[in-house]
Protein backbone atom coordinates (compact mmCIF):
# COMPACT_ATOMS: atom_id res chain seq x y z
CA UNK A 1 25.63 -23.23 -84.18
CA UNK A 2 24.47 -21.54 -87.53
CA UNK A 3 26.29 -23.51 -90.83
CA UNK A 4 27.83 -21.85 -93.50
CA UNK A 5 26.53 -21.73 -97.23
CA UNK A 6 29.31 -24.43 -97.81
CA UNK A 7 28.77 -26.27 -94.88
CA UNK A 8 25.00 -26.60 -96.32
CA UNK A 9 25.88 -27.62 -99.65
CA UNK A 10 28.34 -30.39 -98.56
CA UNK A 11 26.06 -31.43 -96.50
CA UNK A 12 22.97 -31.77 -99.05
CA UNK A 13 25.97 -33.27 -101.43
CA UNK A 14 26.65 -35.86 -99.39
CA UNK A 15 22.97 -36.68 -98.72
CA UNK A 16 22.75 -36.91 -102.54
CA UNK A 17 25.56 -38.64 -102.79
CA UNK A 18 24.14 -41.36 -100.16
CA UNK A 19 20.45 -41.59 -102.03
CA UNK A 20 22.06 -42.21 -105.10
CA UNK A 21 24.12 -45.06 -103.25
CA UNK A 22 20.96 -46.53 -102.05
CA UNK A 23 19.25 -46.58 -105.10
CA UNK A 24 21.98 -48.32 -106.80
CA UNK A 25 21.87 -50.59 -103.66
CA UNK A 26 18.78 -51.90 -104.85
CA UNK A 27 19.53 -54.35 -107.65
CA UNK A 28 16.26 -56.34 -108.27
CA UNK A 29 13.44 -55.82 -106.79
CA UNK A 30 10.09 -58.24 -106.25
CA UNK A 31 7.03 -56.97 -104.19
CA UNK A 32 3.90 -58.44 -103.99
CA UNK A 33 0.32 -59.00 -102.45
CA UNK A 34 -1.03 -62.02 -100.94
CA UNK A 35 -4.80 -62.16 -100.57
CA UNK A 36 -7.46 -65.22 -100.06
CA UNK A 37 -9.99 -66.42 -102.63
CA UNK A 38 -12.60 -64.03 -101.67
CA UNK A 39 -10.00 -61.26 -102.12
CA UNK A 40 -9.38 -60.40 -98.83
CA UNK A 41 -5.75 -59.88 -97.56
CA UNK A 42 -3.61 -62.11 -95.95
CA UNK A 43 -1.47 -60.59 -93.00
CA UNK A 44 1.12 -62.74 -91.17
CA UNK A 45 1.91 -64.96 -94.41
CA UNK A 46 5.49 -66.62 -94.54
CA UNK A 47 6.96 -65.71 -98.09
CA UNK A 48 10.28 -68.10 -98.98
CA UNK A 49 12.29 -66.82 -101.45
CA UNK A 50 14.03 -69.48 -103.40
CA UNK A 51 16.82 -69.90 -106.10
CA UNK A 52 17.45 -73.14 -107.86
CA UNK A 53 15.30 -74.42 -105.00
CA UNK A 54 17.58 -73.51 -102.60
CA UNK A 55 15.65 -71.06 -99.73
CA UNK A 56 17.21 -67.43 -100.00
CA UNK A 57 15.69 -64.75 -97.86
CA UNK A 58 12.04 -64.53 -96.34
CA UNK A 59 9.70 -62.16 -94.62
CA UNK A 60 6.15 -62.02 -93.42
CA UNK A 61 3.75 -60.07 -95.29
CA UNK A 62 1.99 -56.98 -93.46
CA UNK A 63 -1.43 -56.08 -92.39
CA UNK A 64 -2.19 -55.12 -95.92
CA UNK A 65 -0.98 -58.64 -97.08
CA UNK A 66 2.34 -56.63 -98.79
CA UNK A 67 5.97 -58.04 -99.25
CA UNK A 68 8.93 -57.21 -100.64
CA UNK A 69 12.66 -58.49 -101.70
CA UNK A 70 15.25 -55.87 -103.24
CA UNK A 71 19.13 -56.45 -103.52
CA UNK A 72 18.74 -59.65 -106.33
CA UNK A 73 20.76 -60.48 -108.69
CA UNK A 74 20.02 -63.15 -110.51
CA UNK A 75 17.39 -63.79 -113.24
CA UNK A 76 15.19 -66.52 -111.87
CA UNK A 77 13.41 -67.02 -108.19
CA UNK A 78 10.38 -68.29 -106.97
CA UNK A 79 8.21 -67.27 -104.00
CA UNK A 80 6.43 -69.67 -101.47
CA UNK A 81 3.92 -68.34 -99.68
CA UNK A 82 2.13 -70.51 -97.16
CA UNK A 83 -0.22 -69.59 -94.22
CA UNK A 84 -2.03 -71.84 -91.39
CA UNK A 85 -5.47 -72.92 -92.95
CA UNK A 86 -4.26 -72.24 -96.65
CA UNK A 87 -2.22 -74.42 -98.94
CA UNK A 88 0.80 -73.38 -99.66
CA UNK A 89 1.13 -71.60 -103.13
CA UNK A 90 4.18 -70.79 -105.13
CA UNK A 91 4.92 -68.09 -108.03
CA UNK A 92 7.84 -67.84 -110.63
CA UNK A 93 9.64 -64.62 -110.75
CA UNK A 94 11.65 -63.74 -114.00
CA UNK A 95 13.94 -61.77 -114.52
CA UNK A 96 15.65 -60.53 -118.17
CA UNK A 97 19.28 -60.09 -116.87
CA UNK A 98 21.49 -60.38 -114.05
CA UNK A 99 22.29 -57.30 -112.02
CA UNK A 100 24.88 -56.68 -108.85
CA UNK A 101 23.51 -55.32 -105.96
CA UNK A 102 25.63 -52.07 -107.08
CA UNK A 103 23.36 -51.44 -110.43
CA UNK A 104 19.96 -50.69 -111.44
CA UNK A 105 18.00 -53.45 -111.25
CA UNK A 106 14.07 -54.39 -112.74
CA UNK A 107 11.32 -54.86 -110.45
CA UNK A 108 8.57 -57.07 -110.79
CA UNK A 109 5.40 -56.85 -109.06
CA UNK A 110 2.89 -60.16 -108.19
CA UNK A 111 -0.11 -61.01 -106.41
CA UNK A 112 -0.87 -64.43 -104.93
CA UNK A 113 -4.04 -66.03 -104.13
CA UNK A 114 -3.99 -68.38 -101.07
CA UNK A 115 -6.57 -71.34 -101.27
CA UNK A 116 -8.41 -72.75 -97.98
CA UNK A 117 -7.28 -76.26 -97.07
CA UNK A 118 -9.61 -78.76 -97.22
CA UNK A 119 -11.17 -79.51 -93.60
CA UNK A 120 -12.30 -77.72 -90.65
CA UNK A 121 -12.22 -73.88 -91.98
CA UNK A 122 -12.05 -71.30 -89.77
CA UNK A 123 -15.19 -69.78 -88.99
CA UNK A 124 -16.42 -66.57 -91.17
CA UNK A 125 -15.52 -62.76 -90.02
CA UNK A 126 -18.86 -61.93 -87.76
CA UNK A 127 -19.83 -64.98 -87.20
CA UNK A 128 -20.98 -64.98 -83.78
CA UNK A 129 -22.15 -67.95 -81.82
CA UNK A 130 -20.86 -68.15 -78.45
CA UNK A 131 -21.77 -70.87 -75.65
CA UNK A 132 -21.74 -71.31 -72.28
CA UNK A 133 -19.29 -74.58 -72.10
CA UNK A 134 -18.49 -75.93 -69.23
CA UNK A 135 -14.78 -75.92 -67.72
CA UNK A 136 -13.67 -79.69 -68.04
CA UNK A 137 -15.57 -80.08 -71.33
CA UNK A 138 -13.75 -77.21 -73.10
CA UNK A 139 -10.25 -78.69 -71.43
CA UNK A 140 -11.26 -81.99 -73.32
CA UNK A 141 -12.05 -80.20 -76.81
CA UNK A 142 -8.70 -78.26 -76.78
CA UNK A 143 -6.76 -81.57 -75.72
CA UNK A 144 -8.60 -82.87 -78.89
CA UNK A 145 -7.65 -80.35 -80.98
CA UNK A 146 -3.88 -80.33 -80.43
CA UNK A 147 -3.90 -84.07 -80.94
CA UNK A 148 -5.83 -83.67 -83.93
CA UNK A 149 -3.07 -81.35 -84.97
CA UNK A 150 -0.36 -83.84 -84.06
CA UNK A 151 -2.50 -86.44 -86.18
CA UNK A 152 -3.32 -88.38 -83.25
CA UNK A 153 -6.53 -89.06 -84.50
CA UNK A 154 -7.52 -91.59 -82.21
CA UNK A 155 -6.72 -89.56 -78.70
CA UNK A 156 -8.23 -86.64 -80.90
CA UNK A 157 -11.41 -88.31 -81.83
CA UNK A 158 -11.57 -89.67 -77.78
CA UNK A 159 -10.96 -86.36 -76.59
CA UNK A 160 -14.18 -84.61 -78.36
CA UNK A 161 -16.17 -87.55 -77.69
CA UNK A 162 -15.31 -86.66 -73.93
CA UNK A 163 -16.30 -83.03 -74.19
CA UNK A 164 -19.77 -84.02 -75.23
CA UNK A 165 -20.69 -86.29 -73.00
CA UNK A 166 -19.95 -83.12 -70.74
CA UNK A 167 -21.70 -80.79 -72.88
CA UNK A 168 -24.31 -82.21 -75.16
CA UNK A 169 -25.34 -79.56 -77.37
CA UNK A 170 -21.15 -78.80 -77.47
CA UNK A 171 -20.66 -77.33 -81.61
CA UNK A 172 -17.18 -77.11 -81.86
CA UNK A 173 -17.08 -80.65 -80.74
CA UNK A 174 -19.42 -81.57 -82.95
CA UNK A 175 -18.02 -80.13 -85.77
CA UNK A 176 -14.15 -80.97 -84.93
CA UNK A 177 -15.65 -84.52 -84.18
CA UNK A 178 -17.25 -85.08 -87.64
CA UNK A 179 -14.21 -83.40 -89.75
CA UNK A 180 -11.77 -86.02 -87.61
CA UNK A 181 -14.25 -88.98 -88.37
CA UNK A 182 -14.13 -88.05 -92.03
CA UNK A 183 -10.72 -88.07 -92.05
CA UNK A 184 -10.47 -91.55 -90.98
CA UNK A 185 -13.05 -92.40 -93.57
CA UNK A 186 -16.28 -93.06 -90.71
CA UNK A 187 -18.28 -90.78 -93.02
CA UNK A 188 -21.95 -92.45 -91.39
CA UNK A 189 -20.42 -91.24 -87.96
CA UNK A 190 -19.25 -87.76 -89.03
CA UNK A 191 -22.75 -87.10 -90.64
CA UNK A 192 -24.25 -88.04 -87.18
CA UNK A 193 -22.16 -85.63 -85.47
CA UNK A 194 -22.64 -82.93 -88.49
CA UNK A 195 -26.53 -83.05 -87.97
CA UNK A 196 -26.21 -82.30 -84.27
CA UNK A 197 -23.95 -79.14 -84.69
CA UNK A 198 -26.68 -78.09 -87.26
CA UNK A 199 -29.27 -78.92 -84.84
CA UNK A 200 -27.51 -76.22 -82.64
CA UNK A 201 -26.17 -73.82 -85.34
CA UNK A 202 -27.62 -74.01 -88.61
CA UNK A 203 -26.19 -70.17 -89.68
CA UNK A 204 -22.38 -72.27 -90.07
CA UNK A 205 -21.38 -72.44 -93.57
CA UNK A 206 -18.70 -74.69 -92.57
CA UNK A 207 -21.19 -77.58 -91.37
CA UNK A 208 -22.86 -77.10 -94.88
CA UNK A 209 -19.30 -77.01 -96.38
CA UNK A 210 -18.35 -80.84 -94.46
CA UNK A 211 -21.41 -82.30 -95.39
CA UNK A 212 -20.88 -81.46 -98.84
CA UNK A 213 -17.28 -82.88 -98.71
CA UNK A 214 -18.59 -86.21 -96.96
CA UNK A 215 -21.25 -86.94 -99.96
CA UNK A 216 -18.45 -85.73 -102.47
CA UNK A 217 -16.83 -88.32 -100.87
CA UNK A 218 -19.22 -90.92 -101.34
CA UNK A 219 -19.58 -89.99 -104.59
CA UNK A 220 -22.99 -88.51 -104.05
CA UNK A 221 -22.41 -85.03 -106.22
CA UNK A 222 -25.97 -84.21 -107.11
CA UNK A 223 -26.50 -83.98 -102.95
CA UNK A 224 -22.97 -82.85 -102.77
CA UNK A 225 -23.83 -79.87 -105.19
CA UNK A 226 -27.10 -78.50 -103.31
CA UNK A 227 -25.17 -78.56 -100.13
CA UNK A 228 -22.39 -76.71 -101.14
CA UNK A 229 -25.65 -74.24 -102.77
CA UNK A 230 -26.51 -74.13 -99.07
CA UNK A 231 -23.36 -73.24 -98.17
CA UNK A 232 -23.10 -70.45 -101.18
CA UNK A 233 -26.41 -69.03 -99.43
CA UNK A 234 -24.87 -68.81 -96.04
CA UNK A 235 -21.57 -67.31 -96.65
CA UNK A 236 -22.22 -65.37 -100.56
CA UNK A 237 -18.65 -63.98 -100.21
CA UNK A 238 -17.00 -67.46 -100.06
CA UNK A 239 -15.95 -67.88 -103.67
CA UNK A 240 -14.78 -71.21 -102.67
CA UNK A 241 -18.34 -73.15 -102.39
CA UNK A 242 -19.60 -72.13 -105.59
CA UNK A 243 -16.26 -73.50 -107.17
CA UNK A 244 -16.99 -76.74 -105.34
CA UNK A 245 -20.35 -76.72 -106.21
CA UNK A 246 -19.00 -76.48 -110.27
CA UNK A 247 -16.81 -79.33 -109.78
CA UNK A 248 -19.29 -81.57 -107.73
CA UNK A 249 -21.74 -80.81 -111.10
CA UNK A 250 -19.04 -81.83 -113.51
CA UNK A 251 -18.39 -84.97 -111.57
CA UNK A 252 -22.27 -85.30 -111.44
CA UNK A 253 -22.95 -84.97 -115.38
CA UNK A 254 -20.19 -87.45 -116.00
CA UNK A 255 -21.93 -90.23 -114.69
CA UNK A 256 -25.06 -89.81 -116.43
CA UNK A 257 -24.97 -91.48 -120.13
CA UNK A 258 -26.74 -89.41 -122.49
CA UNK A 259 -26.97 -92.39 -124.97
CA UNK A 260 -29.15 -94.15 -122.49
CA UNK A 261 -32.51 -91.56 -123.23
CA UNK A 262 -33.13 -88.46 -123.95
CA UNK A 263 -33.90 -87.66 -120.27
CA UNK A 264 -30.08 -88.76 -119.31
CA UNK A 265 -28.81 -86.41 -122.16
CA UNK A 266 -31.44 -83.27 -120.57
CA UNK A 267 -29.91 -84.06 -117.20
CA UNK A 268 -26.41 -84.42 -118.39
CA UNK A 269 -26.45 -80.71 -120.02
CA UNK A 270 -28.80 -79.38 -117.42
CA UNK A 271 -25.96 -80.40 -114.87
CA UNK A 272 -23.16 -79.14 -116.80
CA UNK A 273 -24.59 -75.63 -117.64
CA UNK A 274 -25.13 -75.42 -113.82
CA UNK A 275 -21.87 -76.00 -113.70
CA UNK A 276 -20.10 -73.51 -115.67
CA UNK A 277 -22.81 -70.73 -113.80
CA UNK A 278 -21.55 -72.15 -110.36
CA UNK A 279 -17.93 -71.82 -111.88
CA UNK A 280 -18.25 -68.65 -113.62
CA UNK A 281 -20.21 -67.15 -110.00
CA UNK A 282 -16.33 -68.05 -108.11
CA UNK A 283 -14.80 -66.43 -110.65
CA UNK A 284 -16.30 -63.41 -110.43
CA UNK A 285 -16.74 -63.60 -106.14
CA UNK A 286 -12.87 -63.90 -106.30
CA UNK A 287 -12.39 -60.67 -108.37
CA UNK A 288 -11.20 -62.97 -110.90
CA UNK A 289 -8.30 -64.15 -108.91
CA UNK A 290 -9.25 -67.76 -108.76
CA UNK A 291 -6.83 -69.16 -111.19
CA UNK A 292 -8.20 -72.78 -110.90
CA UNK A 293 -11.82 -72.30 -112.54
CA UNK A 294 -9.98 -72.16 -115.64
CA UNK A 295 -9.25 -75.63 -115.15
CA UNK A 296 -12.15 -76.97 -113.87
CA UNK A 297 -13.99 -75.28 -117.26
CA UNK A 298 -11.16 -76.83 -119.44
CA UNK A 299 -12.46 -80.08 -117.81
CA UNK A 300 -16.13 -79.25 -118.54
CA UNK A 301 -15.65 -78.02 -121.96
CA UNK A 302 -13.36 -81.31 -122.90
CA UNK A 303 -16.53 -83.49 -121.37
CA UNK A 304 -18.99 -81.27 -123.50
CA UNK A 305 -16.54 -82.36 -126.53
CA UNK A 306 -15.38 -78.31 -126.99
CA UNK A 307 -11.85 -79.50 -127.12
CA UNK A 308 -10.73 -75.62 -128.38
CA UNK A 309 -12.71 -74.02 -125.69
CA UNK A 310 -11.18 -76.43 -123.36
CA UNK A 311 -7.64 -75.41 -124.63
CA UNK A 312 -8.43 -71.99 -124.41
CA UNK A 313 -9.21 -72.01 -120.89
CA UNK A 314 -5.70 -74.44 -119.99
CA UNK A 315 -3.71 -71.20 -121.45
CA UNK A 316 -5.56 -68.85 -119.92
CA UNK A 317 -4.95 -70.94 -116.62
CA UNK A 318 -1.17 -70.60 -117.33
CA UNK A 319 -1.25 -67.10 -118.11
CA UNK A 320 -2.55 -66.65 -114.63
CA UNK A 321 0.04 -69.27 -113.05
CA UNK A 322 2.81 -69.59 -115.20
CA UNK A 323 4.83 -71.07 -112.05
CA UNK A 324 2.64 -73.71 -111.74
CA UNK A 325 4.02 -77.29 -111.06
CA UNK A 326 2.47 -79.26 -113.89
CA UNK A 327 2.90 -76.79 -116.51
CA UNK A 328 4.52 -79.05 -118.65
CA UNK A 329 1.61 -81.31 -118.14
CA UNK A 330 -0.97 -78.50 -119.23
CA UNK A 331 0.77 -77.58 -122.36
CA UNK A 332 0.86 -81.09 -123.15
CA UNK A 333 -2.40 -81.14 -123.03
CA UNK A 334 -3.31 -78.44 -124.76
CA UNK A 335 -1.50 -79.36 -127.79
CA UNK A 336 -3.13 -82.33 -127.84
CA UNK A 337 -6.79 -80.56 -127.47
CA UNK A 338 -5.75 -78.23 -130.30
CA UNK A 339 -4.50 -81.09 -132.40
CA UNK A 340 -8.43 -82.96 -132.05
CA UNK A 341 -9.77 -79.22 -132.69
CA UNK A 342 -7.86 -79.21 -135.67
CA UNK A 343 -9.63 -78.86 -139.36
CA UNK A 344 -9.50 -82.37 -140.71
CA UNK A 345 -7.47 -82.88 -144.39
């Protein structure tokens, strides 16, 4: 059936008509990207949105890490994004008025950066290691690993145990083994078990990366901070071992009194300019994403007695997560850094 001229032109009318509809339909919108440390996305990420801390909508980002929220109308959210193996990170979304879901609306656009938790990480893209394990020993490793995820650490520790003693030379025993006996604080026992999955893979970062949290642990950051430097080697696209390495050097150069000789005082600023290179190499690995080196550098110039530089780097840190849960802490403290950086009368 051929349409008339004004057939056609009620017809492109009323599509118009029903654009324009949608558009006002929008009210505010809020789309963002979540990506890892290193800058990579993250797919599959839960994103809450929340109001007054009551939950409102969510949604799951896409393969490109993308999300989005339209139809708002009030002036104030935030988003919490969380993801197995990350910690959970949230973001403050203003507004500058309230809209109806009938009006044109603002958008605001974000990115979030998704931290690794502490722990066992998951192992690197291409990473390839693959072993012949036996039948009954594997059964026993994945028994161990849902206990472990159940925090039944004993069964979970008992469990891995039992896979080795089928299978020896076993890694992911090894390795789950030692990051469940850390947990429970048997740090001479994880090492053991740390050396052997070494001894049978030393290309894993993540052995490195456990070791280093052991001795960090045991308050042994000098060690602490050329392990994580192994780590760094192993897996150069990991922004977050150089970061650790940073803090393990800060924690390092704060033991060592440089009143005591001018050796201590050598060390003491050798150790701290390593740090801020180790700090200022995550920074720049994590396309400058990595909001928390501003903190760990506000720590390191404070220590160095820089208390402006140190304040500098606290607001820079907010500018980067305004949303962040001890904000009022931070600007607390930087007033009081600014105050001691202060001209004297």
């Amino acid at each position: 059936m051929r349409l008339r001229p004004a057939t056609l032109v009620a017809f492109a009318a009323l599509a118009l008509a029903l654009a324009a509809a949608d558009a006002r339909a929008q009210g505010h919108t809020i789309r963002g990207k979540v990506h890892d440390a290193s800058g990579a996305n993250v797919s599959r990420a839960t994103v809450q949105l929340e109001q007054n801390g009551t939950p409102v909508n969510q949604t799951v980002t896409n393969n490109e890490g993308d999300f989005n929220f339209t139809g708002l109308t009030e002036t104030s959210y935030t988003l919490v994004v969380s993801a197995p193996d990350y910690n959970t990170a949230t973001e403050s979304v203003e507004f500058v008025r309230s809209t109806s879901i009938n009006s044109n609306g603002e958008m605001r656009t974000v990115e979030i950066t998704l931290l690794a938790k502490g722990g066992v990480r998951p192992p690197r893209p291409g990473l390839n290691f693959v072993q012949d394990v036996p039948r009954e020993a594997r059964t026993s490793f994945e028994a161990g690993i849902k206990a472990a995820r159940e925090n039944r650490q004993a069964e979970a520790a008992s469990s891995f145990e039992s896979a080795i003693k089928i299978f020896p030379p076993y890694f992911d025993a090894h390795f789950a083994l030692a990051s469940e006996l850390a947990r429970q604080g048997k740090f001479d026992d994880s090492v053991k078990h740390l050396e052997e999955a070494r001894r049978v893979n030393p290309k894993d970062d993540r052995v490195y990366d456990l070791f280093a949290r052991v001795l960090t642990q045991q308050h042994k950051y000098a060690v602490a901070a050329r392990v994580y430097a192994e780590a760094a080697r192993l897996n150069p696209d990991e922004p977050q071992y150089p970061f650790a390495q940073g803090v393990a050097l800060i924690d390092q150069g704060a033991t060592i009194d440089p009143s005591r000789s001018k050796a201590s005082a050598d060390e003491r600023a050798y150790a701290f300019a390593e740090a801020e290179k180790a700090l200022m190499r995550a920074y720049q690995i994590s396309f400058r994403k990595l909001a928390e080196v501003h903190l760990q550098l506000a720590r390191l110039y404070e220590k160095e007695g820089d208390p402006a530089r140190a304040a500098g780097e606290l607001e820079a840190y907010l500018r980067k997560a305004p949303g962040a849960k001890n904000a009022d802490a931070i600007r607390q403290a930087i007033k009081t850094l600014r105050d001691r950086s202060a001209p004297k009368p």
